[in-house]
N, C-alpha and C. Protein backbone atom coordinates (compact mmCIF):
# COMPACT_ATOMS: atom_id res chain seq x y z
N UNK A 1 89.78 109.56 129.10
CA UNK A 1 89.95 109.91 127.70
C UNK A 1 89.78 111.40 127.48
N UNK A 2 89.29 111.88 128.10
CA UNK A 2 89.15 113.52 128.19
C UNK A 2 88.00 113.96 127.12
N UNK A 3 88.22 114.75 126.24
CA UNK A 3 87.40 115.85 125.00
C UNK A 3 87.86 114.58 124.12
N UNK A 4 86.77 114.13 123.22
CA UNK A 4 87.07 113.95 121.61
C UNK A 4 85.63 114.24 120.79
N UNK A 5 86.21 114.41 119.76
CA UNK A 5 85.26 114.88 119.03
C UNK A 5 85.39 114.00 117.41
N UNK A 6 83.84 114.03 116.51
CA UNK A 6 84.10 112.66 115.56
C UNK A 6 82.95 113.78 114.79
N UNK A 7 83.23 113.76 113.11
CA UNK A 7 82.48 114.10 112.37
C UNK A 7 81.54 113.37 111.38
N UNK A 8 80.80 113.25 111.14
CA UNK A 8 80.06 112.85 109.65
C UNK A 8 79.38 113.19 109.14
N UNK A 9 79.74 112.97 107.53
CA UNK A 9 79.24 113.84 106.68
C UNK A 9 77.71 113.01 106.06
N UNK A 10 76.46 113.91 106.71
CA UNK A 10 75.10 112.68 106.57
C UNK A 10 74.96 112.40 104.71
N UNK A 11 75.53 114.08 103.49
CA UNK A 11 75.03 113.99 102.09
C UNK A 11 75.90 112.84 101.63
N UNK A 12 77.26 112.55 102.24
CA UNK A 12 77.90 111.27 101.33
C UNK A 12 77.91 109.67 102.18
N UNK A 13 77.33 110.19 103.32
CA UNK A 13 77.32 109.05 103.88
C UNK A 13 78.57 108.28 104.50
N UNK A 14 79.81 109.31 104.77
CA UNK A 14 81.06 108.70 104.97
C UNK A 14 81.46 109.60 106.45
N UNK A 15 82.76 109.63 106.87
CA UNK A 15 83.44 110.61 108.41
C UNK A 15 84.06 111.64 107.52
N UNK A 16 84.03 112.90 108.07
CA UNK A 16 83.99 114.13 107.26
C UNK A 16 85.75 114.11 107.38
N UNK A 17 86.90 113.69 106.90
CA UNK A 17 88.18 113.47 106.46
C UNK A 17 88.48 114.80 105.92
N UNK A 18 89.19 115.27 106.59
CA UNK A 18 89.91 116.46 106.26
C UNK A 18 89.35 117.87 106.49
N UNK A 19 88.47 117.75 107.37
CA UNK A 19 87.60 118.73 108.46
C UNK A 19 88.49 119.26 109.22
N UNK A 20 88.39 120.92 108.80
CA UNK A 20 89.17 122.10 109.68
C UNK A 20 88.05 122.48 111.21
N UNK A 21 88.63 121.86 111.83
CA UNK A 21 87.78 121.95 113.63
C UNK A 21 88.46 123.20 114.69
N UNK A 22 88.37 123.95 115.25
CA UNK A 22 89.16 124.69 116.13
C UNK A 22 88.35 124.51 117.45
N UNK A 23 89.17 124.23 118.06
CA UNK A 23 89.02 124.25 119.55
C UNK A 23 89.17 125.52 120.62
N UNK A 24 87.82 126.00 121.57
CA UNK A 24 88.08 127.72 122.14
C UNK A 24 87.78 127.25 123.39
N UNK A 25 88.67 127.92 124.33
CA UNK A 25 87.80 127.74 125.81
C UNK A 25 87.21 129.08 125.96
N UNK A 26 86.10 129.18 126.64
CA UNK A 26 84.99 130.34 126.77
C UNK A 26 85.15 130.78 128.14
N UNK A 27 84.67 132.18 127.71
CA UNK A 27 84.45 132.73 129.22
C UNK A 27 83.44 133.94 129.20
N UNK A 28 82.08 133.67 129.29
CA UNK A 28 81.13 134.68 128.64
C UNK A 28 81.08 134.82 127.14
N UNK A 29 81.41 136.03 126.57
CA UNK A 29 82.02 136.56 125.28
C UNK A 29 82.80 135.85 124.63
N UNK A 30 83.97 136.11 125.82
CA UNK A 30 85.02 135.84 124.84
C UNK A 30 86.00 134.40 125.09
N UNK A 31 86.48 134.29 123.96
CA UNK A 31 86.95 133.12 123.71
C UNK A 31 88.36 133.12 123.24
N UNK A 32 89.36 131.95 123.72
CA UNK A 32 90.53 131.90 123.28
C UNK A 32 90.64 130.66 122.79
N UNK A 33 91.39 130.65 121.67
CA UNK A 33 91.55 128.99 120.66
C UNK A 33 92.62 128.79 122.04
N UNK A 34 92.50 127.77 121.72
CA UNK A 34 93.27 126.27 122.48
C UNK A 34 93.84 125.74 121.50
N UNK A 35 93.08 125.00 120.43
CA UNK A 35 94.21 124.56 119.28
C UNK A 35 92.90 124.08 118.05
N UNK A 36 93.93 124.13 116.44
CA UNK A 36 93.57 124.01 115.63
C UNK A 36 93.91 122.93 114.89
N UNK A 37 92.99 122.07 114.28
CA UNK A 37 93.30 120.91 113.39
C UNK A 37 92.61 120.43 112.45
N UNK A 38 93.33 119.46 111.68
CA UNK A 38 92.44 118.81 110.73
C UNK A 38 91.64 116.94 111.08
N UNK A 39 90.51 116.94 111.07
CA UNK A 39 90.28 115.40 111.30
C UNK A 39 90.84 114.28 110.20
N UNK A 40 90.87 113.61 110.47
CA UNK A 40 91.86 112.40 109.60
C UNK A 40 90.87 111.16 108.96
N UNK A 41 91.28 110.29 108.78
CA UNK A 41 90.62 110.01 106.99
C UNK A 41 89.28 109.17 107.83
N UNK A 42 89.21 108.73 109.51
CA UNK A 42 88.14 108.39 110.43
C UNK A 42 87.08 109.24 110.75
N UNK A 43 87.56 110.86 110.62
CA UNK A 43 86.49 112.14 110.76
C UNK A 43 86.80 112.04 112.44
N UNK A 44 87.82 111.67 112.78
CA UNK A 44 88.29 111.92 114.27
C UNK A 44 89.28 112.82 114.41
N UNK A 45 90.04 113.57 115.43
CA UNK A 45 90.87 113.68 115.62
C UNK A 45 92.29 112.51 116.28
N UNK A 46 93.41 112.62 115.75
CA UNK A 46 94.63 111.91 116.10
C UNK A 46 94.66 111.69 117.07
N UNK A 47 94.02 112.44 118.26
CA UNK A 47 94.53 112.46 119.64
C UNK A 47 93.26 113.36 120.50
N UNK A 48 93.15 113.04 121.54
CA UNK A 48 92.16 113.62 122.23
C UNK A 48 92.29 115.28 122.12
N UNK A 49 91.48 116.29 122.11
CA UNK A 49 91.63 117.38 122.00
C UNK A 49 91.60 117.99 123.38
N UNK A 50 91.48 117.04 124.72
CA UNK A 50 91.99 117.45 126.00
C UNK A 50 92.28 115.98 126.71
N UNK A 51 93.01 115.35 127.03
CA UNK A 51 93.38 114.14 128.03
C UNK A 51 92.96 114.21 129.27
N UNK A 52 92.77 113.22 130.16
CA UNK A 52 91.64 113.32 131.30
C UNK A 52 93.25 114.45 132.23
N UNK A 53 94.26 114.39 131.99
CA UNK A 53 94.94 115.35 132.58
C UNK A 53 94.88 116.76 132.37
N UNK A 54 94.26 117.07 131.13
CA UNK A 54 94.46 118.41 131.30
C UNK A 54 92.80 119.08 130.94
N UNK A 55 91.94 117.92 130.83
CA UNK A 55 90.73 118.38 131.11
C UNK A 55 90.14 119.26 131.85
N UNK A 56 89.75 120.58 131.56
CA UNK A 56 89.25 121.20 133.06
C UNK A 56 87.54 121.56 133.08
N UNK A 57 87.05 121.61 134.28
CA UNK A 57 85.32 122.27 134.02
C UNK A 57 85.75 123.25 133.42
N UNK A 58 84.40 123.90 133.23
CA UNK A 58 84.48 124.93 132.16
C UNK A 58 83.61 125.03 130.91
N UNK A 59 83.62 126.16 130.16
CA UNK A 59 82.98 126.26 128.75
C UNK A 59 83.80 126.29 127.49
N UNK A 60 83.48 125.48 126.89
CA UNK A 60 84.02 125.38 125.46
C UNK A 60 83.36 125.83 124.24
N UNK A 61 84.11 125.99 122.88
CA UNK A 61 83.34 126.14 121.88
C UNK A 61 84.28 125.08 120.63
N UNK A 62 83.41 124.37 120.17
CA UNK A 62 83.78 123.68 118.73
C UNK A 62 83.32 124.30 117.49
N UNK A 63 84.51 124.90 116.95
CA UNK A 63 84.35 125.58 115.55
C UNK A 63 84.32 124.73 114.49
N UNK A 64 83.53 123.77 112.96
CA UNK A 64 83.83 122.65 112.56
C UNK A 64 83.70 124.35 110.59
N UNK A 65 84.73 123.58 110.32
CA UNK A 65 84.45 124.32 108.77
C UNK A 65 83.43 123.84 107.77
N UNK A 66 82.19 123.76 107.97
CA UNK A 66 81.55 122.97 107.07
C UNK A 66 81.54 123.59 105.59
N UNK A 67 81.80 124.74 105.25
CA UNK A 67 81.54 124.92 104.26
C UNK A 67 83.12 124.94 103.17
N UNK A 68 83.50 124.72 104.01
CA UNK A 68 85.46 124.49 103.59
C UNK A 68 85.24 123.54 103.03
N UNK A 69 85.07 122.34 103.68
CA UNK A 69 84.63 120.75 103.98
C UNK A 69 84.10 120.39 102.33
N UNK A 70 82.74 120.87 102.51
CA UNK A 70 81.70 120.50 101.21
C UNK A 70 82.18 121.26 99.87
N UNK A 71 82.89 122.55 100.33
CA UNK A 71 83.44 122.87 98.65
C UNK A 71 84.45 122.36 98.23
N UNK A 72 85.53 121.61 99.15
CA UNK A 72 86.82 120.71 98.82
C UNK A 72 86.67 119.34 98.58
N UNK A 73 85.07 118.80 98.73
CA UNK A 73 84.74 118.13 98.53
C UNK A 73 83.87 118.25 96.80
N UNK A 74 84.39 119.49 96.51
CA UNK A 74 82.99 119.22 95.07
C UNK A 74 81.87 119.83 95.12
N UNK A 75 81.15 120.41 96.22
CA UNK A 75 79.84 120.30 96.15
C UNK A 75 79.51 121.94 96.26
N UNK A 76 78.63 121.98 95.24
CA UNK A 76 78.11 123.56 94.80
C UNK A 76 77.37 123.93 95.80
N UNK A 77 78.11 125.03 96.36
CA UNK A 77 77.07 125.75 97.61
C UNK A 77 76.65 127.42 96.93
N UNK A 78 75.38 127.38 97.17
CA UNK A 78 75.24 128.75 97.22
C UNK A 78 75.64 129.93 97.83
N UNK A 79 76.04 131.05 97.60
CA UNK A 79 76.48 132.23 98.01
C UNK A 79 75.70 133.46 98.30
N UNK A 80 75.41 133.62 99.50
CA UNK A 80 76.46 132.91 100.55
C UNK A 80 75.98 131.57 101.19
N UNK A 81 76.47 130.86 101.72
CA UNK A 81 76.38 129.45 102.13
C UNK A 81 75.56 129.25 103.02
N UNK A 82 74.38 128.30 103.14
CA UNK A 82 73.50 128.03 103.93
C UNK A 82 74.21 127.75 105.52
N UNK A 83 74.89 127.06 105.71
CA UNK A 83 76.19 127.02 107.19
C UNK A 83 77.61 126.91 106.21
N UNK A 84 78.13 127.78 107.23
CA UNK A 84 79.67 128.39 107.05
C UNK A 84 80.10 127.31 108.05
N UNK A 85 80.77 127.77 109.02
CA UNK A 85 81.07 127.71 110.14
C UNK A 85 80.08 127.10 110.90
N UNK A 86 80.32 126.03 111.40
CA UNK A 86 78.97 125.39 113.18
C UNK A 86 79.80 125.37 113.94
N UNK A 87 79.18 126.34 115.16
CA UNK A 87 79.78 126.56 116.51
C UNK A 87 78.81 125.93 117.46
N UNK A 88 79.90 125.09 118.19
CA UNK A 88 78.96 123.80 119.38
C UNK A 88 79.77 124.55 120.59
N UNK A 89 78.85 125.53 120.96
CA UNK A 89 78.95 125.90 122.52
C UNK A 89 78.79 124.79 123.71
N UNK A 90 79.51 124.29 124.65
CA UNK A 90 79.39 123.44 126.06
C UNK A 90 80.18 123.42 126.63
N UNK A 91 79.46 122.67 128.03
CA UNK A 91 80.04 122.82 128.91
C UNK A 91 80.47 121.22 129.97
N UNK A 92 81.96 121.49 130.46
CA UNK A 92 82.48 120.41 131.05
C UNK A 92 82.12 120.60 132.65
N UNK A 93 81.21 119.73 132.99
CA UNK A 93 81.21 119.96 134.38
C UNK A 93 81.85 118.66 135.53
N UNK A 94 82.45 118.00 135.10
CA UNK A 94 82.66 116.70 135.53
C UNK A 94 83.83 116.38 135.15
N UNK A 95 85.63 116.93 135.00
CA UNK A 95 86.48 117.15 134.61
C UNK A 95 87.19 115.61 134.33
N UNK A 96 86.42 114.66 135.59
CA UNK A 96 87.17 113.31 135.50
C UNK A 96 86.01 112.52 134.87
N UNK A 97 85.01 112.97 133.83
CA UNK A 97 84.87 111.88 133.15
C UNK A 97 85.04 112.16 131.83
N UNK A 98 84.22 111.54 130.46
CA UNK A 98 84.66 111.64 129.24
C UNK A 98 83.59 112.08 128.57
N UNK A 99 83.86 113.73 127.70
CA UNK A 99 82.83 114.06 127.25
C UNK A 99 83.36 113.81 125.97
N UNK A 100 81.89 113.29 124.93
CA UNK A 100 82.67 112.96 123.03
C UNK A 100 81.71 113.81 122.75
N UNK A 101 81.81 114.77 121.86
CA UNK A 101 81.03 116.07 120.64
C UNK A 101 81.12 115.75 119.41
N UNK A 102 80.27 114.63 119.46
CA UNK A 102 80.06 114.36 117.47
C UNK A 102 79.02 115.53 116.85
N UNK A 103 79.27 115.41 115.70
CA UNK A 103 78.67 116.12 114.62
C UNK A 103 78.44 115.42 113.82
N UNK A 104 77.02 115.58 113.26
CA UNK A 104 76.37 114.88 112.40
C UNK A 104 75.65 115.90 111.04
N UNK A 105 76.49 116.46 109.70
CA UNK A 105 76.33 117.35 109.12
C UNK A 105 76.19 117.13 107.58
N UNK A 106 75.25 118.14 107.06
CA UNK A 106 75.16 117.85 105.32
C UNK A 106 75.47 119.60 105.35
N UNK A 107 75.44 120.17 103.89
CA UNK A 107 75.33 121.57 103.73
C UNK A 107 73.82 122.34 104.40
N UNK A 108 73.24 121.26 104.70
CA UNK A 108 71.87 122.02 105.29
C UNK A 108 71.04 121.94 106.54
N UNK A 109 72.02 121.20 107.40
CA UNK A 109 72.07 120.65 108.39
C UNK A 109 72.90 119.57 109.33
N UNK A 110 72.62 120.15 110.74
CA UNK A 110 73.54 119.60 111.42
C UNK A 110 72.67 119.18 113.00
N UNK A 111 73.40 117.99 113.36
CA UNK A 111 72.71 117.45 114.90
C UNK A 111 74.13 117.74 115.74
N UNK A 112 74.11 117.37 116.85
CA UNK A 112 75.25 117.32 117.68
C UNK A 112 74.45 116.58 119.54
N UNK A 113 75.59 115.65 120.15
CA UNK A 113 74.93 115.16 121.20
C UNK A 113 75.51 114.87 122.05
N UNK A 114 75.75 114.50 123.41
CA UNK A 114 76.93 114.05 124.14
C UNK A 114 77.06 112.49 124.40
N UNK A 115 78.36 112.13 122.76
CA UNK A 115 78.37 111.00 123.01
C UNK A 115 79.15 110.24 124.24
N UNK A 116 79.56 108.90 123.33
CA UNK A 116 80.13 108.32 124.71
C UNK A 116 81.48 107.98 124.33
């Protein structure tokens, strides 16, 4: 199954639907997007964000828009915003198995873990 990644939103209690996520592969510093999307009405992405084919070791970064998220959702954030942007730095060391990067997020907090 390669990379997937799953959001939820802990203040409404639902999968964060319509979450701007960007995907970077790392190398020290610096970083190049791989690709950009929106999660769908599950707080998943459509499709794996790497397939066990094009999975490689390596370092990644998950960019999730939380503060996009919660103001298109309604919800009054202060300025400037307690989290903008959560960046989930990791790493693939095991190319043939299946790493999942959930996020578990309100405007004032966030968990993250290596699911299954």
């Amino acid at each position: 199954m390669g990379l997937s990644t799953h959001v939820l939103d802990t203040m409404h209690g639902c999968p964060a639907a319509g979450m701007a996520v960007r995907l970077y592969a790392t190398q020290g510093e610096q970083a190049t997007l791989v690709k950009s999307l929106v999660l769908n009405h599950d707080g998943r992405t459509d499709a794996p964000l790497f397939d066990n084919a094009s999975l490689r070791a390596g370092t990644y970064r998950l960019t999730f828009d939380v503060a996009g998220y919660f103001k298109a959702r309604g919800v009054a954030l202060p300025e400037p915003n307690f989290l903008n942007q959560v960046s989930l730095d990791f790493g693939i060391a095991h190319a043939d198995q299946h790493y999942h990067v959930p996020l578990l997020v309100s405007p004032w907090s966030y968990s993250t873990y290596r699911g299954s």
